[in-house]
C-alpha atoms as a PDB file:
ATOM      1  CA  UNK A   1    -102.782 -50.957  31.375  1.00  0.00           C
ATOM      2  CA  UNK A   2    -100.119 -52.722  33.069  1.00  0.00           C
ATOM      3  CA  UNK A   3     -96.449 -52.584  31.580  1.00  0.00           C
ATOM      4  CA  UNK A   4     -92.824 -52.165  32.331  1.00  0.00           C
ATOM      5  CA  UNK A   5     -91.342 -50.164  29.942  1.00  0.00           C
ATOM      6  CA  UNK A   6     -88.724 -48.130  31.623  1.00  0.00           C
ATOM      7  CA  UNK A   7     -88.711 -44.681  29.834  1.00  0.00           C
ATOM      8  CA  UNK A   8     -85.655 -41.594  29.787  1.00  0.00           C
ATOM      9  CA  UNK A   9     -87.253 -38.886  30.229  1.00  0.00           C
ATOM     10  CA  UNK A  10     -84.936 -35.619  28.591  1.00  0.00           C
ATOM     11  CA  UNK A  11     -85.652 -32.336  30.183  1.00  0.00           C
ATOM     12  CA  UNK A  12     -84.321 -29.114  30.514  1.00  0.00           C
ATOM     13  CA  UNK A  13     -82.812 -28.485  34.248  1.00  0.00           C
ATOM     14  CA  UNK A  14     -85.350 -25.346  34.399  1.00  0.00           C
ATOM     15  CA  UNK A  15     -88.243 -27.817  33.337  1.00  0.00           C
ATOM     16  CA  UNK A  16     -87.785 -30.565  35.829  1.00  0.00           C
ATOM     17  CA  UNK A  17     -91.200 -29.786  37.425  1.00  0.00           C
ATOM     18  CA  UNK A  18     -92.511 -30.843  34.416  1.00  0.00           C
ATOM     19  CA  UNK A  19     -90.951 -34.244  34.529  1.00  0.00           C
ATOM     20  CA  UNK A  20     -92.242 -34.744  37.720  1.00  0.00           C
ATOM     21  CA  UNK A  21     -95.810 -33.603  35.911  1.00  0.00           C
ATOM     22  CA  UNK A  22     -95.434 -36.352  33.602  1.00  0.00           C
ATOM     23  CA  UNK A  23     -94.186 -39.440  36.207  1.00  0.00           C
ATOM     24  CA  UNK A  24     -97.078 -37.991  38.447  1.00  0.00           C
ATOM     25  CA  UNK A  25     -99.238 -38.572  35.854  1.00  0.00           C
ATOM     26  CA  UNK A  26     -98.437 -42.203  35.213  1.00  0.00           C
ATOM     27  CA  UNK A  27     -99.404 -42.916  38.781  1.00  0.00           C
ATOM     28  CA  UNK A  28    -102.799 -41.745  38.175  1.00  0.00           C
ATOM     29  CA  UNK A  29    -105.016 -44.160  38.253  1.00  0.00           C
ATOM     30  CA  UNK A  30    -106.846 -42.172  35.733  1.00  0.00           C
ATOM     31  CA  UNK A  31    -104.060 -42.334  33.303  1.00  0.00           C
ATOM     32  CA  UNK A  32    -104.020 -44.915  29.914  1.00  0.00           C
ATOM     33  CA  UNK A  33    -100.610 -44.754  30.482  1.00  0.00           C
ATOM     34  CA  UNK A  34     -97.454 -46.269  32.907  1.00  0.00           C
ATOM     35  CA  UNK A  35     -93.722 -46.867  32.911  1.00  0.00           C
ATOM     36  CA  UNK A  36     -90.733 -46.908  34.718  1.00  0.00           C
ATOM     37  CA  UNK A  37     -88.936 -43.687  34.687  1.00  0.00           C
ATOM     38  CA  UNK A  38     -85.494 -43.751  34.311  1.00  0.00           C
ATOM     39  CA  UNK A  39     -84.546 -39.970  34.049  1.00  0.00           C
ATOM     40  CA  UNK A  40     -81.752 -38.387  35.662  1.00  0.00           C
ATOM     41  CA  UNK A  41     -82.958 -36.785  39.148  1.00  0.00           C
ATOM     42  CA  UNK A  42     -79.359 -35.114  40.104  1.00  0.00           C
ATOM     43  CA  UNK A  43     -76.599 -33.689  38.621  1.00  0.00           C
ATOM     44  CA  UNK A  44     -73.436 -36.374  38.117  1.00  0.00           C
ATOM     45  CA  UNK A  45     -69.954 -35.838  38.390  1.00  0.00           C
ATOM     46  CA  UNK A  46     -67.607 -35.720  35.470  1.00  0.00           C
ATOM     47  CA  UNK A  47     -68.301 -39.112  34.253  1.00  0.00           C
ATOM     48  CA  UNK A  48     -72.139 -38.191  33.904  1.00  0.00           C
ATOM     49  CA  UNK A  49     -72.065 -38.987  29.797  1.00  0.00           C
ATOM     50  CA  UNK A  50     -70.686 -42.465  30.411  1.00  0.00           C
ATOM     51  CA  UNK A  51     -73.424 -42.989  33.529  1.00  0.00           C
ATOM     52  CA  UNK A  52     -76.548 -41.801  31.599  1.00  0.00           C
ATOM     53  CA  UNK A  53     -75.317 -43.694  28.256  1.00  0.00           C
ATOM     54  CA  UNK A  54     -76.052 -46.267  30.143  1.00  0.00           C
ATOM     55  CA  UNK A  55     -79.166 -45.390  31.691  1.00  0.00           C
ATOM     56  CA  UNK A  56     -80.376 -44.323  28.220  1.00  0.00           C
ATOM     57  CA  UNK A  57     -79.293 -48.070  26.948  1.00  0.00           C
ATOM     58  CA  UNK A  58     -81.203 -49.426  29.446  1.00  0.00           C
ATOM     59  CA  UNK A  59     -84.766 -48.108  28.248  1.00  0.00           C
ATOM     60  CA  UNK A  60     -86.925 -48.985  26.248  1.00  0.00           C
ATOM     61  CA  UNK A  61     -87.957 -45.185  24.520  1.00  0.00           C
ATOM     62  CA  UNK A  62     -87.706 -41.644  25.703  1.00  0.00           C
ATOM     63  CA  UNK A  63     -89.959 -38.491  25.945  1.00  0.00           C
ATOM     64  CA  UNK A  64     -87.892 -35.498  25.288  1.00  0.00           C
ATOM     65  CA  UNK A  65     -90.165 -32.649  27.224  1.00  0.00           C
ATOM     66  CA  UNK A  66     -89.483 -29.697  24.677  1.00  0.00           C
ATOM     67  CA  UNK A  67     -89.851 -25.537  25.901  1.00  0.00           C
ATOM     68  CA  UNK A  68     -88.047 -22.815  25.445  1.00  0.00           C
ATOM     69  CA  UNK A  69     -85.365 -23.872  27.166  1.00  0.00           C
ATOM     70  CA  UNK A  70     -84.548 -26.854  25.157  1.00  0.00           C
ATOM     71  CA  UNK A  71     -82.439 -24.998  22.123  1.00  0.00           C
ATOM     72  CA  UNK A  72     -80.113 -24.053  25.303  1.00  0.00           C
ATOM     73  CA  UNK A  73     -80.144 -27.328  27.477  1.00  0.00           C
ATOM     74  CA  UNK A  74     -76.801 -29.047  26.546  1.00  0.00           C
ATOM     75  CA  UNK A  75     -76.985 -32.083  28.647  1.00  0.00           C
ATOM     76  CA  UNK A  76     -81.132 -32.232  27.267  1.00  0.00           C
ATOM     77  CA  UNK A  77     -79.599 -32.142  23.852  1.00  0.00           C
ATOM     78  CA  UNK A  78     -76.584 -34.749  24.330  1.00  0.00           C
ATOM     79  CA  UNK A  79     -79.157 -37.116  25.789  1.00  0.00           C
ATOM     80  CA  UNK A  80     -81.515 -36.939  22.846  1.00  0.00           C
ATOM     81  CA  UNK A  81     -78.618 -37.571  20.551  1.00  0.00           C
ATOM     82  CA  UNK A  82     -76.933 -39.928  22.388  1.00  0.00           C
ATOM     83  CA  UNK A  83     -80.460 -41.880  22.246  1.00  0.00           C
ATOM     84  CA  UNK A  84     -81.033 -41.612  18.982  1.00  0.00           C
ATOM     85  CA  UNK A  85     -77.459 -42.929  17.966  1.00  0.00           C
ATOM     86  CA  UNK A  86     -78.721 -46.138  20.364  1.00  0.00           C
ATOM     87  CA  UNK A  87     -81.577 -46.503  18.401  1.00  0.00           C
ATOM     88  CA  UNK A  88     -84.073 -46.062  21.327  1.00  0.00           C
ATOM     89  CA  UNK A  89     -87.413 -44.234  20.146  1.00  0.00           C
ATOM     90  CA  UNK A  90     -87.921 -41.191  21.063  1.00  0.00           C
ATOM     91  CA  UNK A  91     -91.012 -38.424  21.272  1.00  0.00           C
ATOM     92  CA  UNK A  92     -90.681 -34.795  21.565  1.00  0.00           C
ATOM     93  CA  UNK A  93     -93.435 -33.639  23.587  1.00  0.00           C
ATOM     94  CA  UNK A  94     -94.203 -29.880  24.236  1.00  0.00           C
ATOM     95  CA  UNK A  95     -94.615 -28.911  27.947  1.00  0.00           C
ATOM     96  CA  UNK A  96     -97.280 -26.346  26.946  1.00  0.00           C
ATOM     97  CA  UNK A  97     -98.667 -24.349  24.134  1.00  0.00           C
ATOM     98  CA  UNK A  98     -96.964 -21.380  25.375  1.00  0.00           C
ATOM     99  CA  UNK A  99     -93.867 -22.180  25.748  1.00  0.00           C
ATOM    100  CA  UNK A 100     -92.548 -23.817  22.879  1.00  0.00           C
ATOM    101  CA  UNK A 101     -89.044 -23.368  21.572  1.00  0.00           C
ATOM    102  CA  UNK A 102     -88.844 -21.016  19.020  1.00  0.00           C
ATOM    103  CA  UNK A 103     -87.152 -23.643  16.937  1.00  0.00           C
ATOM    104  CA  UNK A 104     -86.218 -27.022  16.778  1.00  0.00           C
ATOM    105  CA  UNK A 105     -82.542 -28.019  17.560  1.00  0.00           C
ATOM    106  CA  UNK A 106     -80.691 -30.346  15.321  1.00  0.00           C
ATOM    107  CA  UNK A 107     -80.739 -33.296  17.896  1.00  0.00           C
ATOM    108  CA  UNK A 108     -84.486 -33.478  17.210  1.00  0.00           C
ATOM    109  CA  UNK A 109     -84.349 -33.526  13.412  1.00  0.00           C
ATOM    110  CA  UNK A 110     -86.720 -35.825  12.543  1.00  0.00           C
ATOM    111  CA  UNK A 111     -88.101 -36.855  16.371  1.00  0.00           C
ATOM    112  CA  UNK A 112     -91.951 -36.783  15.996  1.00  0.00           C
ATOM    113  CA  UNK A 113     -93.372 -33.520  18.276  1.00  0.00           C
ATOM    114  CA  UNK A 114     -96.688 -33.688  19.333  1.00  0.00           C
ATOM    115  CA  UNK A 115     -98.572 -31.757  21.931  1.00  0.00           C
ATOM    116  CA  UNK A 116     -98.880 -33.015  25.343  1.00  0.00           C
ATOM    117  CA  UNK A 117    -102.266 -35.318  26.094  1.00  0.00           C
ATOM    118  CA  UNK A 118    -102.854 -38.652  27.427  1.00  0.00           C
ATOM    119  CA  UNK A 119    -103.531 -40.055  24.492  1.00  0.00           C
ATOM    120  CA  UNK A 120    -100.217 -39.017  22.621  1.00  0.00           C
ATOM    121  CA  UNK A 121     -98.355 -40.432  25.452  1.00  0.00           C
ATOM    122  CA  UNK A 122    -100.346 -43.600  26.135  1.00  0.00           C
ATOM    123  CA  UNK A 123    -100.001 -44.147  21.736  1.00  0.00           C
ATOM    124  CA  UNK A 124     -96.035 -43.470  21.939  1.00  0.00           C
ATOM    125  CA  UNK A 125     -95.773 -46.035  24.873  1.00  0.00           C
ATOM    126  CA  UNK A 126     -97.739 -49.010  23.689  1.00  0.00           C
ATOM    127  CA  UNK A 127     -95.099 -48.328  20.250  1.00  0.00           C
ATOM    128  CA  UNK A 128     -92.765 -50.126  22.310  1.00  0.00           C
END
């Protein structure tokens, strides 16, 4: 499954091996699913919001990865919002079964949260 949607993926600074979980993933050549990954690999200076707006504009969707450490990840949070008031898709996507947040934060009001497979990936993808 060939494609070039380039994808934001929103993660918690303490969850960034799980981003590289999920981009490793793509490259399997196991995997019903591939994109472009557009996330932001090191921290910015000051002008970070105006930099990853425009990052975020530039995709196509993005996979929030949600844990416990979401409720508390400001920059996580801003970018979820900041998509949403783009009007790029986004999925919420829990890193594991143990460690979800204990709740939801506003920014994800309404974001559909499913648990993390292949096949809820691959579906959110082809979306685009």
């Amino acid at each position: 499954m060939a494609t070039n949607n380039r994808i934001f993926t929103s993660f918690a600074v303490e969850d960034s091996n799980y981003r590289d979980l999920l981009v490793g993933q793509a490259r399997n050549a196991r995997s019903p699913f591939e994109f472009v990954d557009m996330s932001v690999k090191e921290p910015w200076d000051s002008q970070w919001k105006t930099r990853c707006r425009s990052k975020i504009c530039g995709c196509d969707g993005m996979i929030a990865l949600l844990s416990s450490s979401t409720p508390n990840a400001d920059g996580q949070l801003w970018e979820i919002a900041c998509a949403r008031e783009q009007g790029i898709p986004v999925i919420g996507i829990y890193v594991s079964d143990s460690d979800r947040p204990a709740y939801l934060p506003q920014a994800l009001s309404g974001v559909r949260v499913v648990t993390w497979t292949w096949d809820n990936i691959a579906n959110f993808i082809r979306s685009l």
